[in-house]
Every structure is written in C-alpha cells, then in structure tokens.
PDB file of N, CA and C in Angstrom:
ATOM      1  N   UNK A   1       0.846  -1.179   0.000  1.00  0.00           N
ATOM      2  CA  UNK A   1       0.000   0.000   0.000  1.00  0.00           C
ATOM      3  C   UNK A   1       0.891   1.243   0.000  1.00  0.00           C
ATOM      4  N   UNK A   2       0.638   2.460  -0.511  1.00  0.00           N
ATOM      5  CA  UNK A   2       1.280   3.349  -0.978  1.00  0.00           C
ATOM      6  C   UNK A   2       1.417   4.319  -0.005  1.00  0.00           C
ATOM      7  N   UNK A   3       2.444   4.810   0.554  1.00  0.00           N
ATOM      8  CA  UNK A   3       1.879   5.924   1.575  1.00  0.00           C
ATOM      9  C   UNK A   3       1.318   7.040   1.136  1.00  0.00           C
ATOM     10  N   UNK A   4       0.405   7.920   1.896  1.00  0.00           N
ATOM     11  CA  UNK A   4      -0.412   8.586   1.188  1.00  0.00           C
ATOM     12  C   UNK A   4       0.533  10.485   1.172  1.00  0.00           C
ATOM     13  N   UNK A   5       1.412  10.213   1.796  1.00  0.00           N
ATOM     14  CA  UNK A   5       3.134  11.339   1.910  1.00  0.00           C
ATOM     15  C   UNK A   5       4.247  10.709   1.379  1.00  0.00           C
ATOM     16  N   UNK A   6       4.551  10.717  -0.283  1.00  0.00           N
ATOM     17  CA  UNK A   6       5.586  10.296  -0.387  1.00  0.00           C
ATOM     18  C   UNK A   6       6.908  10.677   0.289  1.00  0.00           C
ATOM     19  N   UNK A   7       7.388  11.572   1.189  1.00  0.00           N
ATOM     20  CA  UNK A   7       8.051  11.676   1.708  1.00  0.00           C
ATOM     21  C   UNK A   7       8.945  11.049   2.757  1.00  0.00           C
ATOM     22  N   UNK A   8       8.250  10.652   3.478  1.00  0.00           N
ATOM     23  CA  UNK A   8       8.444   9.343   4.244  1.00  0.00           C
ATOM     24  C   UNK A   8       9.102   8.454   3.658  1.00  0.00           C
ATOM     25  N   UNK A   9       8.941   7.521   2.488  1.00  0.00           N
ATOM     26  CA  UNK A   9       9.794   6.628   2.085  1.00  0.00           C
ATOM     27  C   UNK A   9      10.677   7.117   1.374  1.00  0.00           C
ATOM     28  N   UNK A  10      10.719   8.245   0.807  1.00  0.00           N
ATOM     29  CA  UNK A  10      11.879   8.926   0.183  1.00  0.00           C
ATOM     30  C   UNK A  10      12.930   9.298   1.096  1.00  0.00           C
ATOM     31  N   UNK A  11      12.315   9.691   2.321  1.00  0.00           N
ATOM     32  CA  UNK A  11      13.759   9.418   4.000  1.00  0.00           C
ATOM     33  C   UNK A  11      14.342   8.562   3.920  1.00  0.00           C
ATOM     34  N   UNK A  12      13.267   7.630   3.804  1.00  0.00           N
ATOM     35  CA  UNK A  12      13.675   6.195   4.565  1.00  0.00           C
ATOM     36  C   UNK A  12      15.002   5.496   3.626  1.00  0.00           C
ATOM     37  N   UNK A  13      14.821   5.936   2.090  1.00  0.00           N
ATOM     38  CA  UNK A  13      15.247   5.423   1.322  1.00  0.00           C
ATOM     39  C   UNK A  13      16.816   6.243   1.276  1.00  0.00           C
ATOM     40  N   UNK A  14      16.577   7.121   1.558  1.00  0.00           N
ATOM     41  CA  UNK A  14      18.067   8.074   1.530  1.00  0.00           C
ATOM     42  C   UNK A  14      19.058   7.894   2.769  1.00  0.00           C
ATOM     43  N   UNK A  15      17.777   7.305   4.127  1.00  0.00           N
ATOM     44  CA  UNK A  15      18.375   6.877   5.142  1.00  0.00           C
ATOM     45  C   UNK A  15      19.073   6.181   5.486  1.00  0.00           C
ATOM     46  N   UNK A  16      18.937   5.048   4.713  1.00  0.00           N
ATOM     47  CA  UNK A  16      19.060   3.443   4.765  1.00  0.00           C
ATOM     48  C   UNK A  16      20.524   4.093   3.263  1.00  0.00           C
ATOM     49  N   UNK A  17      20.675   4.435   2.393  1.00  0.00           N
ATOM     50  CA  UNK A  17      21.498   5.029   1.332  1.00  0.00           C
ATOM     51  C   UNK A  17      22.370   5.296   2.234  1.00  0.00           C
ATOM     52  N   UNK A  18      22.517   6.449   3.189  1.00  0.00           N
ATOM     53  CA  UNK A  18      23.108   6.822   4.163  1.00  0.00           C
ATOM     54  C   UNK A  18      24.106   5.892   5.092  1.00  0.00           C
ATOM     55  N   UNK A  19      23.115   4.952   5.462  1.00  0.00           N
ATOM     56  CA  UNK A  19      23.878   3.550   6.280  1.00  0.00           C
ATOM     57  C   UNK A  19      24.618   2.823   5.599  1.00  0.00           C
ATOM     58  N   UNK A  20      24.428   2.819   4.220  1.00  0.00           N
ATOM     59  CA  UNK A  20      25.501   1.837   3.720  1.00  0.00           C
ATOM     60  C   UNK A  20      26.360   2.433   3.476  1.00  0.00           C
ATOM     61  N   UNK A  21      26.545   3.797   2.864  1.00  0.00           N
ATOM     62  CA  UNK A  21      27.918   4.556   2.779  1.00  0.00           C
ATOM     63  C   UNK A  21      28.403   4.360   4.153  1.00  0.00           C
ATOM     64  N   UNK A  22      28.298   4.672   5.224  1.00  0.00           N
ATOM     65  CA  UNK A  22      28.939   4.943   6.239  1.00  0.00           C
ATOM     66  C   UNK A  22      29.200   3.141   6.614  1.00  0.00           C
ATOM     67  N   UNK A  23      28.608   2.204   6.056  1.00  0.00           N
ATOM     68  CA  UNK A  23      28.917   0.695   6.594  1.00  0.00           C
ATOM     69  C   UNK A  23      29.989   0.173   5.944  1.00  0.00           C
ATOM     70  N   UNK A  24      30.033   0.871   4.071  1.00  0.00           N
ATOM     71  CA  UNK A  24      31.535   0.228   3.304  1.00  0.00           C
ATOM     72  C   UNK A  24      31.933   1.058   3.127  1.00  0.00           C
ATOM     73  N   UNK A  25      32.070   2.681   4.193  1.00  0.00           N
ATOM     74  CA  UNK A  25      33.740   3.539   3.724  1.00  0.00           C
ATOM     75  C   UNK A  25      34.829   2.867   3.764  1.00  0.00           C
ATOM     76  N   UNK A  26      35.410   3.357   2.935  1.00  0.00           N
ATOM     77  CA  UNK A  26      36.871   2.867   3.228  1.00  0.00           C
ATOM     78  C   UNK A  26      36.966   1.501   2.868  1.00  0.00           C
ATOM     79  N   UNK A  27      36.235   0.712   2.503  1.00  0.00           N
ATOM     80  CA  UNK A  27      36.251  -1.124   2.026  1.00  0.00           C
ATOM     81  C   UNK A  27      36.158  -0.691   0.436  1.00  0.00           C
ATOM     82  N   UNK A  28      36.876  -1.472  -0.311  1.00  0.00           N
ATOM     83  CA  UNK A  28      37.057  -2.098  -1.677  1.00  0.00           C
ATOM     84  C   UNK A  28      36.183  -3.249  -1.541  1.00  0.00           C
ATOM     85  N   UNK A  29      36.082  -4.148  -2.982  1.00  0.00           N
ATOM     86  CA  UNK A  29      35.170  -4.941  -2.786  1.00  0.00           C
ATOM     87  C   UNK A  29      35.538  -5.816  -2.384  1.00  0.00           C
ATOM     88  N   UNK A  30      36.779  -6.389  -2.471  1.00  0.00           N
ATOM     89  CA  UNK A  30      37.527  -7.353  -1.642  1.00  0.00           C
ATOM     90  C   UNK A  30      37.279  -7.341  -0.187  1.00  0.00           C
ATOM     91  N   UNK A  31      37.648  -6.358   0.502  1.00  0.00           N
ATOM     92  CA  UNK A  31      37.048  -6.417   2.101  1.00  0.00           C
ATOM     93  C   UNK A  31      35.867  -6.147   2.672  1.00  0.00           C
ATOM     94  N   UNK A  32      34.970  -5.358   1.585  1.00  0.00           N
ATOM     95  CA  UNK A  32      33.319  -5.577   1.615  1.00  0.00           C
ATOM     96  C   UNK A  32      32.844  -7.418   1.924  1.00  0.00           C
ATOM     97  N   UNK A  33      33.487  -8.166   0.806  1.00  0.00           N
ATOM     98  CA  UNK A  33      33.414  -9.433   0.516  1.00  0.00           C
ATOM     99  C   UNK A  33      33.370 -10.340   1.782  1.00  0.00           C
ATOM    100  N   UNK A  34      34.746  -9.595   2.346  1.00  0.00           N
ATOM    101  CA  UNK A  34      35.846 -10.678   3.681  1.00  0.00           C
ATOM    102  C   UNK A  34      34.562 -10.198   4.384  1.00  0.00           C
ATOM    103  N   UNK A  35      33.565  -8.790   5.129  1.00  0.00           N
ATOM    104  CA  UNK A  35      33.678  -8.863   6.253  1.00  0.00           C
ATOM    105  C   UNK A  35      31.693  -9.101   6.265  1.00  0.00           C
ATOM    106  N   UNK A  36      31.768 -10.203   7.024  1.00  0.00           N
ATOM    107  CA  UNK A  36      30.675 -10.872   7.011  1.00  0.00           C
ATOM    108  C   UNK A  36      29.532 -10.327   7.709  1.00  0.00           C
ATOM    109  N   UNK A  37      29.480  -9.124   8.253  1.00  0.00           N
ATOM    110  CA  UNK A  37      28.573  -8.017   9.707  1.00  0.00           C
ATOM    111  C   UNK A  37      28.555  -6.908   8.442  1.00  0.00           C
ATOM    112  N   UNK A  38      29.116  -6.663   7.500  1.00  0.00           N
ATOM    113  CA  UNK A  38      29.339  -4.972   6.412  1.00  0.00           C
ATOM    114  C   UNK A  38      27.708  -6.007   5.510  1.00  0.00           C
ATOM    115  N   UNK A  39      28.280  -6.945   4.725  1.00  0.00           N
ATOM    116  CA  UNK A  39      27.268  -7.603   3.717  1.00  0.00           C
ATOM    117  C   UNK A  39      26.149  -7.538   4.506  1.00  0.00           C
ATOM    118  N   UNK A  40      25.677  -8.400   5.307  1.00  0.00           N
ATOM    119  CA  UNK A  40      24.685  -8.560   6.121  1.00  0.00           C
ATOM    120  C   UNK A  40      23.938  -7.315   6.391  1.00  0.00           C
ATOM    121  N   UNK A  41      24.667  -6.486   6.638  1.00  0.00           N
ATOM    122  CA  UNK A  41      24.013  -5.598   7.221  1.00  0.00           C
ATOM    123  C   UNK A  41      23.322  -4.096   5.991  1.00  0.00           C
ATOM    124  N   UNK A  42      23.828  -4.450   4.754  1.00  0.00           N
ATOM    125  CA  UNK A  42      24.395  -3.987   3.861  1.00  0.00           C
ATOM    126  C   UNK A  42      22.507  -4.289   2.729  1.00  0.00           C
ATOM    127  N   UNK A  43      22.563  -5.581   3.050  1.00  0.00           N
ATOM    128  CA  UNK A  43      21.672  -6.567   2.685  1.00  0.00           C
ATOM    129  C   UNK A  43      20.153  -5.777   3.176  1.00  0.00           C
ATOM    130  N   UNK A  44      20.227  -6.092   4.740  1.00  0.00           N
ATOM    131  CA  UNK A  44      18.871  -5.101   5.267  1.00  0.00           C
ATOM    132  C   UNK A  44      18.796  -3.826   4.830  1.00  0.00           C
ATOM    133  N   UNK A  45      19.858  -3.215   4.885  1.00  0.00           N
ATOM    134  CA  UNK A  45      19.585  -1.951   4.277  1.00  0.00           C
ATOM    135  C   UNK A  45      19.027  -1.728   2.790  1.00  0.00           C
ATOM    136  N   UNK A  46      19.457  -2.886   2.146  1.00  0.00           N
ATOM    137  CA  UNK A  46      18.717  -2.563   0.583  1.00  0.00           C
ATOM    138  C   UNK A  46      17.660  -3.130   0.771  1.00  0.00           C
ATOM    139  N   UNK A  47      16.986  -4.084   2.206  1.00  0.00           N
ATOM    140  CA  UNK A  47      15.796  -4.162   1.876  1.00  0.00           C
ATOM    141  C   UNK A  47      14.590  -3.382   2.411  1.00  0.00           C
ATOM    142  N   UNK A  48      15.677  -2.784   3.378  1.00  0.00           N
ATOM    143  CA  UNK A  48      14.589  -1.490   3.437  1.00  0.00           C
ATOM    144  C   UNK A  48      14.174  -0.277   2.703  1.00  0.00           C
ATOM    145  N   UNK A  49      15.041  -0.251   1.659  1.00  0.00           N
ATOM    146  CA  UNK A  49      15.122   0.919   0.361  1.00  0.00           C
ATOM    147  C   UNK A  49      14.218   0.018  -0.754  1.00  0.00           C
ATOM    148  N   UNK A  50      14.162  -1.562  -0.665  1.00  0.00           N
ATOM    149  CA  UNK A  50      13.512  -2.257  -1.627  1.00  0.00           C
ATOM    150  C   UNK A  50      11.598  -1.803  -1.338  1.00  0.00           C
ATOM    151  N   UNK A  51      11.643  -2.006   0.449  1.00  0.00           N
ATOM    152  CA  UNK A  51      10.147  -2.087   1.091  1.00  0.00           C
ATOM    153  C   UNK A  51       9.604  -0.240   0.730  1.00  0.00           C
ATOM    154  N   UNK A  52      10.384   0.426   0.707  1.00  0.00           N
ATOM    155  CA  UNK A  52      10.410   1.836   0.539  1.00  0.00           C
ATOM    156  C   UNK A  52       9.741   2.237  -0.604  1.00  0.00           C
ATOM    157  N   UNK A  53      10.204   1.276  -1.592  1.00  0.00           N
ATOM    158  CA  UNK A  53       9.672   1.910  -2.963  1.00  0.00           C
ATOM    159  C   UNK A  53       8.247   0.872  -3.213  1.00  0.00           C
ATOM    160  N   UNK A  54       8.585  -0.228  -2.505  1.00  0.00           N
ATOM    161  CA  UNK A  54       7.008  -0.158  -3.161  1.00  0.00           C
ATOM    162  C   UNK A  54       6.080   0.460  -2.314  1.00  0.00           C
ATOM    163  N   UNK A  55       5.744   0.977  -1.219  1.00  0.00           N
ATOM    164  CA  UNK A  55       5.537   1.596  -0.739  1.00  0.00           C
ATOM    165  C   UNK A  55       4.931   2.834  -1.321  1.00  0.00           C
ATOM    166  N   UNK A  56       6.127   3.094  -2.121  1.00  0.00           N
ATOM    167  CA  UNK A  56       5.539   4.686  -3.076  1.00  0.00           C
ATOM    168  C   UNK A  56       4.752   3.987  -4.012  1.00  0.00           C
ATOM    169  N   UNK A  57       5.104   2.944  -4.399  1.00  0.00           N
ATOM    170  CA  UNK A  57       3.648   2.841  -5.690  1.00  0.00           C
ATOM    171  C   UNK A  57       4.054   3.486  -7.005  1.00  0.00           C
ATOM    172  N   UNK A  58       3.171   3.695  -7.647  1.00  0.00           N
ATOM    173  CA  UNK A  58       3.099   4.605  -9.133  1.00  0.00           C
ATOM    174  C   UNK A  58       3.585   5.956  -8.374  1.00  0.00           C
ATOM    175  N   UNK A  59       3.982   6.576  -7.412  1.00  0.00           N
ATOM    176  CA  UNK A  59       4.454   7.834  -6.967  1.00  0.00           C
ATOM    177  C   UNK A  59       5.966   7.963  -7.313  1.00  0.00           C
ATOM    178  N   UNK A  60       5.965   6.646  -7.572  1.00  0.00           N
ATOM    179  CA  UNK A  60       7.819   6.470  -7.785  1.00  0.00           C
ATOM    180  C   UNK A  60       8.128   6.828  -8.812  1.00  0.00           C
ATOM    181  N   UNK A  61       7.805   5.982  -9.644  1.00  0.00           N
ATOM    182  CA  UNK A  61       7.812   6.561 -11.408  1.00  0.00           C
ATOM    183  C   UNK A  61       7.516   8.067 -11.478  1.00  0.00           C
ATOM    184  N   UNK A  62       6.083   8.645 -11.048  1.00  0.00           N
ATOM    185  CA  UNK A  62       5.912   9.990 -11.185  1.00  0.00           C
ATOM    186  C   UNK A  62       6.884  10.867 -10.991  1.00  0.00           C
ATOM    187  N   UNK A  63       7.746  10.895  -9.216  1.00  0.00           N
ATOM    188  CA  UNK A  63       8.561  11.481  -8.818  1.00  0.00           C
ATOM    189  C   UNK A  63      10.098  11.494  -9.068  1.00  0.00           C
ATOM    190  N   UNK A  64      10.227  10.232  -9.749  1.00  0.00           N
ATOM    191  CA  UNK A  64      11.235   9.865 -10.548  1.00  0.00           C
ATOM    192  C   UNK A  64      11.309   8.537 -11.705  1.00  0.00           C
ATOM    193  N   UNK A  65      11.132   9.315 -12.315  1.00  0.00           N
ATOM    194  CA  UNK A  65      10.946   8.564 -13.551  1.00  0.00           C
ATOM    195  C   UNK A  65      11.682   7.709 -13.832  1.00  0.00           C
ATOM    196  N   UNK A  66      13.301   8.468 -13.944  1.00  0.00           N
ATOM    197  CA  UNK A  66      14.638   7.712 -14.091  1.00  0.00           C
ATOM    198  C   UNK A  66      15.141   6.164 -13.567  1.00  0.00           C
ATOM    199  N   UNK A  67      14.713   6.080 -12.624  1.00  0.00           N
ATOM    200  CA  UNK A  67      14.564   5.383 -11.604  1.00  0.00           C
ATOM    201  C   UNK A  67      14.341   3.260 -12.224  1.00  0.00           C
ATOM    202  N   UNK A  68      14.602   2.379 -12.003  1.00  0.00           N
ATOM    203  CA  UNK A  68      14.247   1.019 -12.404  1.00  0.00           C
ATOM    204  C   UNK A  68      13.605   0.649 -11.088  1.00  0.00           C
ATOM    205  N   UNK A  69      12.501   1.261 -11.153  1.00  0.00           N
ATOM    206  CA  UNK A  69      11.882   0.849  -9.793  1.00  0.00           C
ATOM    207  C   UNK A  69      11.016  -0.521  -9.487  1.00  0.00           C
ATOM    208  N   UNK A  70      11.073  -0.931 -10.968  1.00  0.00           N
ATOM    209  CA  UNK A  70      10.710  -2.426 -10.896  1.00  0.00           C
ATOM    210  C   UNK A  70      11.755  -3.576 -10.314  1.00  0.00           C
ATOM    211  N   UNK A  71      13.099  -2.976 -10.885  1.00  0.00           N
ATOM    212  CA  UNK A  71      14.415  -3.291 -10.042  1.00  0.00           C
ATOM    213  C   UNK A  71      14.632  -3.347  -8.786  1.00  0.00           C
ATOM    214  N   UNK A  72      14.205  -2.257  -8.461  1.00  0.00           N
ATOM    215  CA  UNK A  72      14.760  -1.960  -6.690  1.00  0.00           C
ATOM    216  C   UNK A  72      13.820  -2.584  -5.817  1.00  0.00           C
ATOM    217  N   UNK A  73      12.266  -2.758  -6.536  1.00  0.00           N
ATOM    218  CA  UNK A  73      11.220  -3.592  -5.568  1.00  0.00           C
ATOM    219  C   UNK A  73      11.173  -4.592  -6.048  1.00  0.00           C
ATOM    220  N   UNK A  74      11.750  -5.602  -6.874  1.00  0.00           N
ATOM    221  CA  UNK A  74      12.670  -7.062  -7.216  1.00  0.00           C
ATOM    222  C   UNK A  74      13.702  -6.952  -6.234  1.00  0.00           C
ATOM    223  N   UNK A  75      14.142  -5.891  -5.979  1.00  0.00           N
ATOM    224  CA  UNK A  75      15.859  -6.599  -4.975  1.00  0.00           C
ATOM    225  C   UNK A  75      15.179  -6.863  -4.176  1.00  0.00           C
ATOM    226  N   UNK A  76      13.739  -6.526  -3.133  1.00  0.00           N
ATOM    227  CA  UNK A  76      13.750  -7.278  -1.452  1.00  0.00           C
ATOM    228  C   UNK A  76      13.436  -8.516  -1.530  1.00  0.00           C
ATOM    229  N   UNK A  77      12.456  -8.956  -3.076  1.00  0.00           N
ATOM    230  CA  UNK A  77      12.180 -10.377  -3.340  1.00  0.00           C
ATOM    231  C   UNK A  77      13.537 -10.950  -3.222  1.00  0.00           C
ATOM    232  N   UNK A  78      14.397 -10.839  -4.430  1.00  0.00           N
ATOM    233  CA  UNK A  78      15.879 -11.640  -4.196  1.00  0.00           C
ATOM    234  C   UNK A  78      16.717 -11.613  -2.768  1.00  0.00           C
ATOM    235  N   UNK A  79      16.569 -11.135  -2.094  1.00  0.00           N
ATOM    236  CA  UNK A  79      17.146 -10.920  -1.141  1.00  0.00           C
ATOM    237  C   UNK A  79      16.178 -11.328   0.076  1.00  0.00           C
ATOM    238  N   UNK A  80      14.584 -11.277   0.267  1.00  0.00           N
ATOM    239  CA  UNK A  80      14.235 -11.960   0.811  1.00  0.00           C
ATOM    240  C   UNK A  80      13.950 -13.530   0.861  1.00  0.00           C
ATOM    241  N   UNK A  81      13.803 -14.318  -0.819  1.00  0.00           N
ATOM    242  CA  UNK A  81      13.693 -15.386  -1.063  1.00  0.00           C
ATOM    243  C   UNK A  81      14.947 -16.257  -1.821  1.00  0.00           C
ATOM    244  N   UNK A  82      16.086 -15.131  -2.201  1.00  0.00           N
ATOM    245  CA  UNK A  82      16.918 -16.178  -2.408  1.00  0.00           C
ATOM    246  C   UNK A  82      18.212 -15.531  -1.574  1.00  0.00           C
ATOM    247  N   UNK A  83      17.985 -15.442  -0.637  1.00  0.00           N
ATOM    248  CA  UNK A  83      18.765 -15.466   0.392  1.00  0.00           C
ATOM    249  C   UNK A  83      20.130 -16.276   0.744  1.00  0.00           C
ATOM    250  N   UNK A  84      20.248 -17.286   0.308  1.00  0.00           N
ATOM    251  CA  UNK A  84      20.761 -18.344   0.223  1.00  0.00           C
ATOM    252  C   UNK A  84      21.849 -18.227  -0.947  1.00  0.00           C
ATOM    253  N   UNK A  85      21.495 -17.304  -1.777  1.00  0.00           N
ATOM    254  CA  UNK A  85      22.160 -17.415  -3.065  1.00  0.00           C
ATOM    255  C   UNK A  85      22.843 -16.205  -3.635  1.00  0.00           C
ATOM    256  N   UNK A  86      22.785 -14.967  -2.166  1.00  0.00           N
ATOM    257  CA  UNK A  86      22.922 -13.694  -2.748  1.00  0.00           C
ATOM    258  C   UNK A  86      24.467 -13.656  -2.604  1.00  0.00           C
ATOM    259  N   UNK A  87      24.846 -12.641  -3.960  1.00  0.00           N
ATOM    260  CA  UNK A  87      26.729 -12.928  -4.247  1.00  0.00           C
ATOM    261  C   UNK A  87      27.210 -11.740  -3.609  1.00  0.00           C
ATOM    262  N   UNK A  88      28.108 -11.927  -2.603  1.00  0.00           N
ATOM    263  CA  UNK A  88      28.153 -10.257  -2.162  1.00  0.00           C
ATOM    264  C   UNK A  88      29.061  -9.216  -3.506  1.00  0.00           C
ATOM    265  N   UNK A  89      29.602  -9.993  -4.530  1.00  0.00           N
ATOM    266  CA  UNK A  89      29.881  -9.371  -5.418  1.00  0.00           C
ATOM    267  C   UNK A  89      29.101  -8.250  -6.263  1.00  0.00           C
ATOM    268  N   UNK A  90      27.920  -9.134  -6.247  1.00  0.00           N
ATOM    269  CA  UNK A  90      26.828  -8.349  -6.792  1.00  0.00           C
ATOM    270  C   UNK A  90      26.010  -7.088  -5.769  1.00  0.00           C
ATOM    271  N   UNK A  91      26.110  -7.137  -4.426  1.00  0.00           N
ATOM    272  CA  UNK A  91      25.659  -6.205  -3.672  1.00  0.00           C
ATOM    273  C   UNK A  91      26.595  -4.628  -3.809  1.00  0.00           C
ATOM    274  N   UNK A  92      27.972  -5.366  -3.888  1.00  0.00           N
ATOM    275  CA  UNK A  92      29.395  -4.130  -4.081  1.00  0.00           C
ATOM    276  C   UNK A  92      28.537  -3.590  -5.372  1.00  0.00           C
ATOM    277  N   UNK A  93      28.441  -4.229  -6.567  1.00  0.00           N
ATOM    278  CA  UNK A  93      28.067  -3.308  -7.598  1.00  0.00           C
ATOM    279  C   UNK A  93      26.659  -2.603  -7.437  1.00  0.00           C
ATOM    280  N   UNK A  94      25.896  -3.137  -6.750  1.00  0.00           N
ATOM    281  CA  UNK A  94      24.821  -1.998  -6.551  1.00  0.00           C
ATOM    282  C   UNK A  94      24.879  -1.319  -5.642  1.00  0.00           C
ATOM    283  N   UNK A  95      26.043  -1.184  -4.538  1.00  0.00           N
ATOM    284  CA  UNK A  95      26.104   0.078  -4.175  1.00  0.00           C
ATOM    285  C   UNK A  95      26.779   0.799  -4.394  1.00  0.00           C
ATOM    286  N   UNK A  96      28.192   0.497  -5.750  1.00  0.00           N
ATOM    287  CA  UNK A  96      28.754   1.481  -6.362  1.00  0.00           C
ATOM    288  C   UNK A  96      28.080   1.929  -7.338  1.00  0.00           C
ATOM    289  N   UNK A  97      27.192   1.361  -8.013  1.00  0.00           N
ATOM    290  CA  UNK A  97      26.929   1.512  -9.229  1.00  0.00           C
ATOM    291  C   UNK A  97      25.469   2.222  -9.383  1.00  0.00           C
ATOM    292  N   UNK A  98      24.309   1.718  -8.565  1.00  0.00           N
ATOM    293  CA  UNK A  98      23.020   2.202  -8.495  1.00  0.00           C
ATOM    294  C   UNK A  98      22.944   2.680  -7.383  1.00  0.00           C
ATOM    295  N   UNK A  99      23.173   3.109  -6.652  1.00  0.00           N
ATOM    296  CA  UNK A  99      22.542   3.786  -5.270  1.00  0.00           C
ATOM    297  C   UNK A  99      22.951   5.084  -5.596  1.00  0.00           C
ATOM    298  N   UNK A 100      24.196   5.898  -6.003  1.00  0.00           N
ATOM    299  CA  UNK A 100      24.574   7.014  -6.107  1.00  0.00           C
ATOM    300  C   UNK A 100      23.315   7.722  -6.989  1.00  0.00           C
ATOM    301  N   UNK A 101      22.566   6.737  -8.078  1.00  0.00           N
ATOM    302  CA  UNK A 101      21.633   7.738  -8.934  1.00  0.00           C
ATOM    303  C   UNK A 101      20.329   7.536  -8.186  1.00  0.00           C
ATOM    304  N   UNK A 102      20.317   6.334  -7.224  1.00  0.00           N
ATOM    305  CA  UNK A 102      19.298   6.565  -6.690  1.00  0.00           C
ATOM    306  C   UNK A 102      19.099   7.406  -5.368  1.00  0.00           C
ATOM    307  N   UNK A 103      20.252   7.921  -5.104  1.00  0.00           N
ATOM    308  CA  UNK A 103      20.239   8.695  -3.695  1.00  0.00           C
ATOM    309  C   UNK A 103      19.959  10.020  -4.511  1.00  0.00           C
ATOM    310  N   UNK A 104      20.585  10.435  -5.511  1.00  0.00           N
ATOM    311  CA  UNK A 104      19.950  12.113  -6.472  1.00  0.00           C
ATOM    312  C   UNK A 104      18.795  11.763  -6.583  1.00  0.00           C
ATOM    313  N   UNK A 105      18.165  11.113  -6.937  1.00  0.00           N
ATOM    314  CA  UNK A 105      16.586  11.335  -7.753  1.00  0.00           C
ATOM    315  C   UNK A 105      16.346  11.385  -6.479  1.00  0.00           C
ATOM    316  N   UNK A 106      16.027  10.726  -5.344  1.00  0.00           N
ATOM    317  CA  UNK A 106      15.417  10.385  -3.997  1.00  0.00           C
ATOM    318  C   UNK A 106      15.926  12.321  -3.437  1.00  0.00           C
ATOM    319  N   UNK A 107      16.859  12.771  -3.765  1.00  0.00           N
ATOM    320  CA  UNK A 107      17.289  13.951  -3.115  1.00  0.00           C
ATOM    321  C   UNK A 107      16.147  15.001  -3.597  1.00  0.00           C
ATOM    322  N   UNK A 108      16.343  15.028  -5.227  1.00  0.00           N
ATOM    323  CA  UNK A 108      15.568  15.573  -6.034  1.00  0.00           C
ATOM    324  C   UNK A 108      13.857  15.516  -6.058  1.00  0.00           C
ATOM    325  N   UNK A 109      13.773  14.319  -5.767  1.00  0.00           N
ATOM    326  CA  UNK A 109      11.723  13.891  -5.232  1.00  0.00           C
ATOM    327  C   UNK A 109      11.669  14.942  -4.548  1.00  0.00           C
ATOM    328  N   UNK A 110      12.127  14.598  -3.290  1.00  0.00           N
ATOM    329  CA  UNK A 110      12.290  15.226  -2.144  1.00  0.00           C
ATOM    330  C   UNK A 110      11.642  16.723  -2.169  1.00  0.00           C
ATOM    331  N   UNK A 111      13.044  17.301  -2.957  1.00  0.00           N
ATOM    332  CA  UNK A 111      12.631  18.740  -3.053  1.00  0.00           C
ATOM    333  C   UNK A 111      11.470  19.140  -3.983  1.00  0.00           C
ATOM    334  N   UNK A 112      11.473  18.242  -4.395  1.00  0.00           N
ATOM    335  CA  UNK A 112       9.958  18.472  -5.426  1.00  0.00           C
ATOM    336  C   UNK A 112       8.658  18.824  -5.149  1.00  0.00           C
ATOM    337  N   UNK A 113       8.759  17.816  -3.535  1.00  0.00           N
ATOM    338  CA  UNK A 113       7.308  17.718  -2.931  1.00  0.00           C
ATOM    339  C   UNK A 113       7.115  19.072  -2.085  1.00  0.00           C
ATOM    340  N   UNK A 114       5.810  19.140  -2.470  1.00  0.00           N
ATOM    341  CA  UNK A 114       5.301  20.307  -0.670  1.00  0.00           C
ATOM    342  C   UNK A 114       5.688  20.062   1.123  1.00  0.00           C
ATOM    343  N   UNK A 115       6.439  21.014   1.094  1.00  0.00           N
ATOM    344  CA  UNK A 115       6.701  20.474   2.937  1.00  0.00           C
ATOM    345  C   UNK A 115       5.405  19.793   3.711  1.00  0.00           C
ATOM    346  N   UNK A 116       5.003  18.998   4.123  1.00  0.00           N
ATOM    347  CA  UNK A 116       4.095  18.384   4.972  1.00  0.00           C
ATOM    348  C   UNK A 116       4.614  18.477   6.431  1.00  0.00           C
ATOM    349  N   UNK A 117       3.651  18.846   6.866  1.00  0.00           N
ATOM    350  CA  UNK A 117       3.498  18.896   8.555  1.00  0.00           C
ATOM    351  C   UNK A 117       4.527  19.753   9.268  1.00  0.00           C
ATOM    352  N   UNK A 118       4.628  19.559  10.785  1.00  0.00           N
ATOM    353  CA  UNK A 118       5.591  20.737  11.201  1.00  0.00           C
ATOM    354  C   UNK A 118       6.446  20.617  11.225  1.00  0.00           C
ATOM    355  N   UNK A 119       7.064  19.705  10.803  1.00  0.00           N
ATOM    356  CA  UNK A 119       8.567  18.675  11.006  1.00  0.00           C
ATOM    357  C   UNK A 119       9.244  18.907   9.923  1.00  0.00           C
ATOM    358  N   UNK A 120       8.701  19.531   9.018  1.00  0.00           N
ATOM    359  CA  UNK A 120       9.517  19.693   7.399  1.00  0.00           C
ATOM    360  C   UNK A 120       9.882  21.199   7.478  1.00  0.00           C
ATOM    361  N   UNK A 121      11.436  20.845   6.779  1.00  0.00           N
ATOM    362  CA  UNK A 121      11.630  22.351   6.820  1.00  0.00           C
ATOM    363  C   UNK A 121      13.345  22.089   6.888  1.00  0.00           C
TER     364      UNK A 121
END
C-alpha cells in the first residue's frame, strides 16, 4: 500500500542510502566481501530501500521517472527469497553503481514535494 506522503519513504530510502555509505567507507570490494557483519548488514539496508519503494507505488515513477523501480522492488524479493544465493559481489556493484543515482533522484523527489506537517523544513 502506498503511503499517502511520499516523503516518508523517500527518507527512509536516503536513510538506509546513508547507512551503507557509512557501513563500506573505506572497504574495496575485496574487504566488503571478507567482512561478514558490512554484507549482512548492507543486505537489510537494501531491503529497506527495496520495502520503501514499493511503498511509493506509481508515486515512484511519477517522482522519478529515471529510476528502475521495478528493479529496486525485485531486490527485497531476491534478497528476501533467495537469500541463500545472494553474491556479495553483486551487492558491491549496486552500491557502487546504483545507489549514487538513486540517492539524487530520492534527493531531487524530495525537493519536489510540498513540505508536509511541522517537522519539514
């Protein structure tokens, strides 16, 4: 179900963006790989950026078009059901490779929307 403030998952999603930079500074993918608490943890975080977008719904596309948001709400499936099979090779490349354009558009939504409530600002 969609929240009815896209804003909220657009936090959540920049939030969780946030945690993984600060979880593989300084790691190459080689020691991303070695350290078994960075992946793991690395993992929840994309599936809370996965639960995020569907969440937005068709608000996603609207607010960012750019976006493979059929992609990013496929990663919590793979990662919730094939769990077993996820390569941490492949996690290094989506957070070098896709999160940086998805943390701009998510920046960019953002400012797009009307401040809601008293907390914005």
């Amino acid at each position: 179900m969609p929240f009815s403030d896209p804003r909220q998952a657009f936090k959540d999603i920049l939030e969780n963006i946030g945690r993984i930079e600060r979880f593989t500074a300084g790691l190459d993918e080689h020691r991303f790989k070695d350290n078994e608490q960075t992946v793991f943890a690395v993992q929840y975080a994309l599936l809370v950026i996965s639960e995020a977008a569907m969440r937005l719904g068709e608000q996603a596309q609207q607010l960012a078009p750019e976006q493979p948001w059929q992609s990013i709400r496929g990663l919590g499936n793979w990662l919730r059901h094939g769990y077993d099979r996820i390569d941490p090779g492949i996690l290094w490349r989506t957070v070098i490779v896709d999160l940086p354009p998805l943390k701009a558009a998510a920046k960019e939504a953002l400012r797009s929307l009307p401040p809601s409530g008293p907390e914005s600002g």
